[in-house]
Protein backbone atom coordinates (compact mmCIF):
# COMPACT_ATOMS: atom_id res chain seq x y z
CA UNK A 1 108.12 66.27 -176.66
CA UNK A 2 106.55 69.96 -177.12
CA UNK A 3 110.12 70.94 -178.32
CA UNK A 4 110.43 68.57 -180.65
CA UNK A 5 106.80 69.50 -182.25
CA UNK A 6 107.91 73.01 -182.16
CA UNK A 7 111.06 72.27 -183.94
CA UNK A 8 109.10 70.03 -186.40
CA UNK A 9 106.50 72.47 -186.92
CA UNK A 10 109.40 75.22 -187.76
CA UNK A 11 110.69 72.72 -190.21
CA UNK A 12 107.76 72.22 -191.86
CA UNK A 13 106.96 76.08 -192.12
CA UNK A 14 110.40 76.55 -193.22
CA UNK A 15 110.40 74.29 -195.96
CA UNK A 16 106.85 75.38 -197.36
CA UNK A 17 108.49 78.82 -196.82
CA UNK A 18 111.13 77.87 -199.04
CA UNK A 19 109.53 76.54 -201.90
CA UNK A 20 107.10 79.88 -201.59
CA UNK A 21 109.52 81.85 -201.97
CA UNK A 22 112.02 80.25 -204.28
CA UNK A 23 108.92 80.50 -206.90
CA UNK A 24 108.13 83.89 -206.10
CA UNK A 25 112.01 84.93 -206.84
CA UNK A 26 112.20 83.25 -210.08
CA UNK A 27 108.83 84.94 -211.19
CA UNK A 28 110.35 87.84 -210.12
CA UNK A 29 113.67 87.26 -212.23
CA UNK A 30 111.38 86.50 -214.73
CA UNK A 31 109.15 89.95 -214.86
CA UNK A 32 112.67 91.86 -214.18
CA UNK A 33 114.23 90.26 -217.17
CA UNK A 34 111.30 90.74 -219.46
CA UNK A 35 111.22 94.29 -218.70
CA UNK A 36 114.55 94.89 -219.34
CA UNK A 37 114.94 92.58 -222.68
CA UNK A 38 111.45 91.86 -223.90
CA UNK A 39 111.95 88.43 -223.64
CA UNK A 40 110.86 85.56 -221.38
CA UNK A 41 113.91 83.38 -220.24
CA UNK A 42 114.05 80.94 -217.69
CA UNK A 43 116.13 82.32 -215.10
CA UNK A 44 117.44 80.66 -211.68
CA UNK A 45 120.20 77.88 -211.75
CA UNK A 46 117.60 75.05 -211.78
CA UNK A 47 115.76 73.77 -214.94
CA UNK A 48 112.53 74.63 -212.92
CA UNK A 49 110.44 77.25 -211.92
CA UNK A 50 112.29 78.30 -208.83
CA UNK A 51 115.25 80.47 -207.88
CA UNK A 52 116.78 78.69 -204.87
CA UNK A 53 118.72 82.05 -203.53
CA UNK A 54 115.63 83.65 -203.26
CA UNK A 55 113.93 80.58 -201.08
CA UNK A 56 117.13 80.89 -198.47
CA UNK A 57 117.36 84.09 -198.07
CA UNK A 58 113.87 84.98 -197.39
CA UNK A 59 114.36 81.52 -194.61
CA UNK A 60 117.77 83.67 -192.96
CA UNK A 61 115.72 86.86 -193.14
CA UNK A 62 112.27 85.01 -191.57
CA UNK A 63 114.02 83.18 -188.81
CA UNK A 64 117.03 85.34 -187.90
CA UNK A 65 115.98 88.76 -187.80
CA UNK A 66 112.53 88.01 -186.32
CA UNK A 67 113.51 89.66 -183.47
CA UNK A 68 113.76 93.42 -185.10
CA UNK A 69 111.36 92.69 -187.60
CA UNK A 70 109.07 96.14 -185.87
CA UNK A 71 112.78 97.81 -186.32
CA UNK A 72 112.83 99.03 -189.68
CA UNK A 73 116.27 100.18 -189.49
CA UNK A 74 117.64 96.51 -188.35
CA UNK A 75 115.88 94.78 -190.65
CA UNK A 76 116.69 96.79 -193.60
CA UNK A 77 120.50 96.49 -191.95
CA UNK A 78 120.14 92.86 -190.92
CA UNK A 79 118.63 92.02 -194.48
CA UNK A 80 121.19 93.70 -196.64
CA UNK A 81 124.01 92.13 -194.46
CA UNK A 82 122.55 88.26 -194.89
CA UNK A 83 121.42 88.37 -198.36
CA UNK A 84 124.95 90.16 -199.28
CA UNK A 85 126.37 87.14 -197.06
CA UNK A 86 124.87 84.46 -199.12
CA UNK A 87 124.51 86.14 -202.41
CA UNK A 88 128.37 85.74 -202.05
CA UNK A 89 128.65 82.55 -200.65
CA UNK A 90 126.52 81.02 -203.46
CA UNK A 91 128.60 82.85 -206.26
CA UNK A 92 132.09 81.79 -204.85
CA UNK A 93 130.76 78.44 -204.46
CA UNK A 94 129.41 77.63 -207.53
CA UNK A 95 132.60 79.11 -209.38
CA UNK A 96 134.75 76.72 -207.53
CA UNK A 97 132.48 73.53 -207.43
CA UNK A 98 131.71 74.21 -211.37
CA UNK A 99 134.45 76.57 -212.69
CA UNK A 100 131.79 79.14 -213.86
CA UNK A 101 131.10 82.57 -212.64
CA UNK A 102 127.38 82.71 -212.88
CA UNK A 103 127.18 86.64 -212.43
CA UNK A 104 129.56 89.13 -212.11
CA UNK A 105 129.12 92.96 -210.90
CA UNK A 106 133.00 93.45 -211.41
CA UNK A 107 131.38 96.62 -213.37
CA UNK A 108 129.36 97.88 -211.04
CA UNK A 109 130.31 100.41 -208.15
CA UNK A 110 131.64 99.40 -204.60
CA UNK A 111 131.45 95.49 -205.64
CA UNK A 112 133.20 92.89 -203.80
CA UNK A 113 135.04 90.05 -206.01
CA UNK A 114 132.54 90.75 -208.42
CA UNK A 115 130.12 88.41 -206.43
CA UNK A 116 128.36 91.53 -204.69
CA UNK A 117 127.71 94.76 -205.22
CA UNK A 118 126.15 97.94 -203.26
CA UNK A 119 123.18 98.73 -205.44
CA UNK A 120 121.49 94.99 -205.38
CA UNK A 121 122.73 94.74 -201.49
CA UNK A 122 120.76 97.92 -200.66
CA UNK A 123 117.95 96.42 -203.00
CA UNK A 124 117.91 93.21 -201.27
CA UNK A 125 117.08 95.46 -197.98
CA UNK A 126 114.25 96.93 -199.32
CA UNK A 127 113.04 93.87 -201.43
CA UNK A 128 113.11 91.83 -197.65
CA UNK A 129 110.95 94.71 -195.71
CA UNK A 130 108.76 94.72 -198.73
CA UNK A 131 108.73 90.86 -197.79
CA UNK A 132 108.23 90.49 -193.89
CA UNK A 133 105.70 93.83 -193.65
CA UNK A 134 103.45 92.69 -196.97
CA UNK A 135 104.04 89.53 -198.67
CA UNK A 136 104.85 87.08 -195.54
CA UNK A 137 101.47 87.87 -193.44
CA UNK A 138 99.48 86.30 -196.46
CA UNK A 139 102.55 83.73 -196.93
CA UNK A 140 102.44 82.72 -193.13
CA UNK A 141 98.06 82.45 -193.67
CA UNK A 142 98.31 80.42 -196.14
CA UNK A 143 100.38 77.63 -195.08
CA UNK A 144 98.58 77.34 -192.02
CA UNK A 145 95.85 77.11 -193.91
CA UNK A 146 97.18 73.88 -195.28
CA UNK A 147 96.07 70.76 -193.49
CA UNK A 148 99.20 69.05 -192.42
CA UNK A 149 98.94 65.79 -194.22
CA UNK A 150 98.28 67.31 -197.35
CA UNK A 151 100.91 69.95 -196.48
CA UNK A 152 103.40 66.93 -196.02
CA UNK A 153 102.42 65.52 -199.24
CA UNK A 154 102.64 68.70 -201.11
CA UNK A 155 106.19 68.87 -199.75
CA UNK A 156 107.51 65.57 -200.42
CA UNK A 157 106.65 65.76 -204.25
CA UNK A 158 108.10 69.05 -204.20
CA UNK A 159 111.00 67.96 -202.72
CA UNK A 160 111.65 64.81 -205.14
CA UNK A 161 111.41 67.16 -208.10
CA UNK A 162 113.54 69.25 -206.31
CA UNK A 163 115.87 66.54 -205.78
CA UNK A 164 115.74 65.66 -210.00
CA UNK A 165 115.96 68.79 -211.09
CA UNK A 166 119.07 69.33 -208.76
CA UNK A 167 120.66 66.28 -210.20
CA UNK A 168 119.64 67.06 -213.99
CA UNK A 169 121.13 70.31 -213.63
CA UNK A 170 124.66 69.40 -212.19
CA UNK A 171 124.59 66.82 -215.07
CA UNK A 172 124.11 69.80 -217.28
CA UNK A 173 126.95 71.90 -216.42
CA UNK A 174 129.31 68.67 -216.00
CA UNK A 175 128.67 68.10 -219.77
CA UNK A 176 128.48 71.78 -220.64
CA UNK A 177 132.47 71.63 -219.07
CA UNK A 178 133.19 68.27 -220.75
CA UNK A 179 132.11 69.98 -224.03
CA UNK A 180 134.27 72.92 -223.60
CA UNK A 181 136.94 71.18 -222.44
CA UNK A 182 136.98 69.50 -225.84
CA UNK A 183 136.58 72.68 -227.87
CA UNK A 184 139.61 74.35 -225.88
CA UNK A 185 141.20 71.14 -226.91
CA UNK A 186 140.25 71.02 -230.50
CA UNK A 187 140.60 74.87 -230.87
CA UNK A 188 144.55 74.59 -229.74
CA UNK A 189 144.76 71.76 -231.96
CA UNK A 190 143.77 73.52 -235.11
CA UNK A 191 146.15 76.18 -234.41
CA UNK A 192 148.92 74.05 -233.79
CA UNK A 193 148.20 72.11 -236.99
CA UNK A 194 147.72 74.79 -238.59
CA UNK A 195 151.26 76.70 -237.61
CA UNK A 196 152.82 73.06 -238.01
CA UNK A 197 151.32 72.35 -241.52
CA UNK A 198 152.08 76.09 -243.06
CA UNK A 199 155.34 75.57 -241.61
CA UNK A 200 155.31 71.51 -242.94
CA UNK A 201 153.84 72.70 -246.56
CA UNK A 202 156.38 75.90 -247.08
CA UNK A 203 159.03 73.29 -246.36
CA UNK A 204 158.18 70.67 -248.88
CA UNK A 205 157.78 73.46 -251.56
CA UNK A 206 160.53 74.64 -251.03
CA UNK A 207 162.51 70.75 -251.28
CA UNK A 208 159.98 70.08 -254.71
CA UNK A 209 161.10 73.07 -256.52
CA UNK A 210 164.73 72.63 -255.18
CA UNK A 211 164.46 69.26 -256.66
CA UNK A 212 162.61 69.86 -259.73
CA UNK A 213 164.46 72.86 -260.63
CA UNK A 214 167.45 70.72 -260.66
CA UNK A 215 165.75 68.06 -262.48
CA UNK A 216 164.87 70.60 -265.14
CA UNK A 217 168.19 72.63 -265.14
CA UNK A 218 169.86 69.02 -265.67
CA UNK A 219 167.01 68.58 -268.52
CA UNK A 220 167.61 71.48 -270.25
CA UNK A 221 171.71 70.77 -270.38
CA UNK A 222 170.82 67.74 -271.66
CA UNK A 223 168.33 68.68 -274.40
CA UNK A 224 168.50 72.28 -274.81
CA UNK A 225 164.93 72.82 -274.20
CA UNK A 226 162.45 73.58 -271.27
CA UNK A 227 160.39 70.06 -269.94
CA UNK A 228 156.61 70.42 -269.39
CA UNK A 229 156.41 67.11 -267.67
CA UNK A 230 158.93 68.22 -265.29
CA UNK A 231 157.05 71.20 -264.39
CA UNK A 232 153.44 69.22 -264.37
CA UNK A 233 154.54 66.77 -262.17
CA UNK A 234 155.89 69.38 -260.00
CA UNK A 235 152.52 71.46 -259.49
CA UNK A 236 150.64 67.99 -258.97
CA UNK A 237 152.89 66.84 -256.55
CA UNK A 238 152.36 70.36 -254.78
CA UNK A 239 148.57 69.58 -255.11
CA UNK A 240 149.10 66.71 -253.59
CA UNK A 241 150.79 67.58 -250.63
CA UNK A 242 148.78 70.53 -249.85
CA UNK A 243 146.31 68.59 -249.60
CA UNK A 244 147.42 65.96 -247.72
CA UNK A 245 147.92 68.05 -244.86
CA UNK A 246 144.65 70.44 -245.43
CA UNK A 247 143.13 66.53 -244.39
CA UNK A 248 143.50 66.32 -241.12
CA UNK A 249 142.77 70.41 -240.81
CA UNK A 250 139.71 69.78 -242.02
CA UNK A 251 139.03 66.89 -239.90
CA UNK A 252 139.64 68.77 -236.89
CA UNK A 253 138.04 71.74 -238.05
CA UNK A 254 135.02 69.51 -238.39
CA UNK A 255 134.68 68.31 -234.95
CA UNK A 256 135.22 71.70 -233.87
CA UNK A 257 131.98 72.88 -235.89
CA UNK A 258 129.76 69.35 -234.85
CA UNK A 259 130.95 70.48 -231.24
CA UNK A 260 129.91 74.22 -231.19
CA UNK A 261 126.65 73.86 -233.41
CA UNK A 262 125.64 70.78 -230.86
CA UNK A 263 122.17 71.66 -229.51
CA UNK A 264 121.29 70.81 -225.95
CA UNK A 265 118.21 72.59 -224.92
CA UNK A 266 119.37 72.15 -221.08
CA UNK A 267 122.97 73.87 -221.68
CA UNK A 268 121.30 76.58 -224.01
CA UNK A 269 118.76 77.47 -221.15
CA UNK A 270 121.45 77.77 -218.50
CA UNK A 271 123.43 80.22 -220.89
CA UNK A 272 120.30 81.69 -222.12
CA UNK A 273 119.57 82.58 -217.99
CA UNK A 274 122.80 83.22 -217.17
CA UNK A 275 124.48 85.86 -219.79
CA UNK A 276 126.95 87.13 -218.62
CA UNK A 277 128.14 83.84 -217.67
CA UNK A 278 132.17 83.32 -218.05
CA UNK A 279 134.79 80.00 -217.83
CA UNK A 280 137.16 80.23 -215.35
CA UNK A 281 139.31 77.40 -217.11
CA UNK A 282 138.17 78.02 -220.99
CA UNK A 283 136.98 81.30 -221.63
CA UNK A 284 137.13 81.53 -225.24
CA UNK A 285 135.34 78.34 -225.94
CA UNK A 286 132.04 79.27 -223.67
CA UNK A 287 131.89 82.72 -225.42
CA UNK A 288 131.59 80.64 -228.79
CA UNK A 289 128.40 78.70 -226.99
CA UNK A 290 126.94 81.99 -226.23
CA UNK A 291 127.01 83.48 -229.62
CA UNK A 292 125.88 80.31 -230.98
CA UNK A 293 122.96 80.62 -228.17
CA UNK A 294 122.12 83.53 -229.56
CA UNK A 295 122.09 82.62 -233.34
CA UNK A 296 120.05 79.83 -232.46
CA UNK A 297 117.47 81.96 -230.25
């Protein structure tokens, strides 16, 4: 029984822990991005305040390297090594549950995959001492602080709008890819049309001035003069044509506009907090979103 309230006491630390911390790192993203852009966006993968990443790493760093936490050296070692870990794990996963790549350090020096690199590994290190020697003590206070049914209460409200905003959020990138999918769809249609109707209108012209030509060679034979009605009908019957298949061009080039000035606030923030973003399956089309994100800023 005393193992059981230990292990249900951890849990309960842990997931106050969690939440702590998950907050702190998005306020964090938050302050980081201003300074560097000036603006507030709402970073982190979820619609709400909270950065997920942040809330397990700081649990693997807590509960796994409490046992060199007075080694400076191993934790800063220990620290780097899990938060590079699952700062990798979270970016290969979500690029092949959701076909995005949410970040991407393919730029930066001594980077793995693009998912990790050296200079926010060695950052995490010294973000995680800053952590466990300054931050935590209070952190630890404070939830003990808590009375336990309230603490339970806190966390199960938490946790539902966890849950919601978890769910709201997958639907959000589901439709993102859904919409993408039909601009990549659209976008190859155009240019197909479009190759097939130059190719479609350059033949008919070519057939109605073969035919009229004749019509007015056989005219002029006949009456030793030029006819304008031949010629009329000719350049309206070009018209005509022309415009026929300009139609369904337009049609198509239509949707394609409805589908990339479409405003959804929840798709907008997600490309808005992650920019440098990219589609594994349609590239082109999300790089149309994000410069219509930004016009629309």
């Amino acid at each position: 029984m005393k193992d059981i309230a230990i292990l249900n006491l951890q849990m309960y630390n842990a997931l106050f822990y969690f939440i702590i911390y998950a907050f702190l790192g998005w306020c964090l993203e938050v302050v980081y991005n201003t300074v560097n852009t000036g603006t507030f966006v709402n970073r982190g993968f979820l619609n709400g305040p909270v950065c997920p990443i942040y809330g397990f790493g700081m649990i693997l760093i807590i509960f796994l390297l409490k046992s060199v936490e007075n080694n400076l050296f191993l934790l800063f070692l220990g620290s780097v090594v899990l938060a590079s870990m699952l700062e990798y794990i979270t970016g290969y996963l979500l690029e092949k549950i959701f076909y995005h790549r949410w970040w991407d350090y393919s730029d930066k020096p001594f980077n793995i995959s693009g998912y990790i690199c050296l200079k926010f590994s060695l950052a995490w290190g010294v973000f995680c001492i800053f952590v466990i020697k300054i931050i935590h003590p209070t952190v630890s206070d404070i939830v003990k602080l808590v009375p336990i049914l309230i603490g339970n209460i806190i966390l199960a409200i938490t946790i539902i709008c966890f849950i919601i905003d978890i769910i709201s959020t997958i639907d959000t990138v589901l439709k993102l890819n859904v919409r993408l999918e039909k601009i990549h769809k659209i976008s190859a249609k155009i240019k197909q049309r479009s190759d097939f109707l130059g190719s479609n209108i350059s033949r008919d012209t070519i057939k109605l001035k073969e035919k009229y030509e004749k019509e007015s060679f056989e005219f002029k034979q006949k009456y030793n003069t030029h006819s304008i009605d031949i010629r009329r009908r000719y350049e309206n019957d070009l018209i005509e044509i022309k415009n026929k298949y300009k139609k369904e061009l337009s049609q198509l080039t239509g949707k394609y506009v409805i589908l990339t000035a479409k405003r959804s606030i929840f798709q907008r923030r997600l490309i808005k907090a992650f920019p440098d973003i990219r589609s594994v399956r349609h590239f082109q089309a999300l790089e149309i979103l994000k410069k219509a994100a930004k016009k629309n800023k």
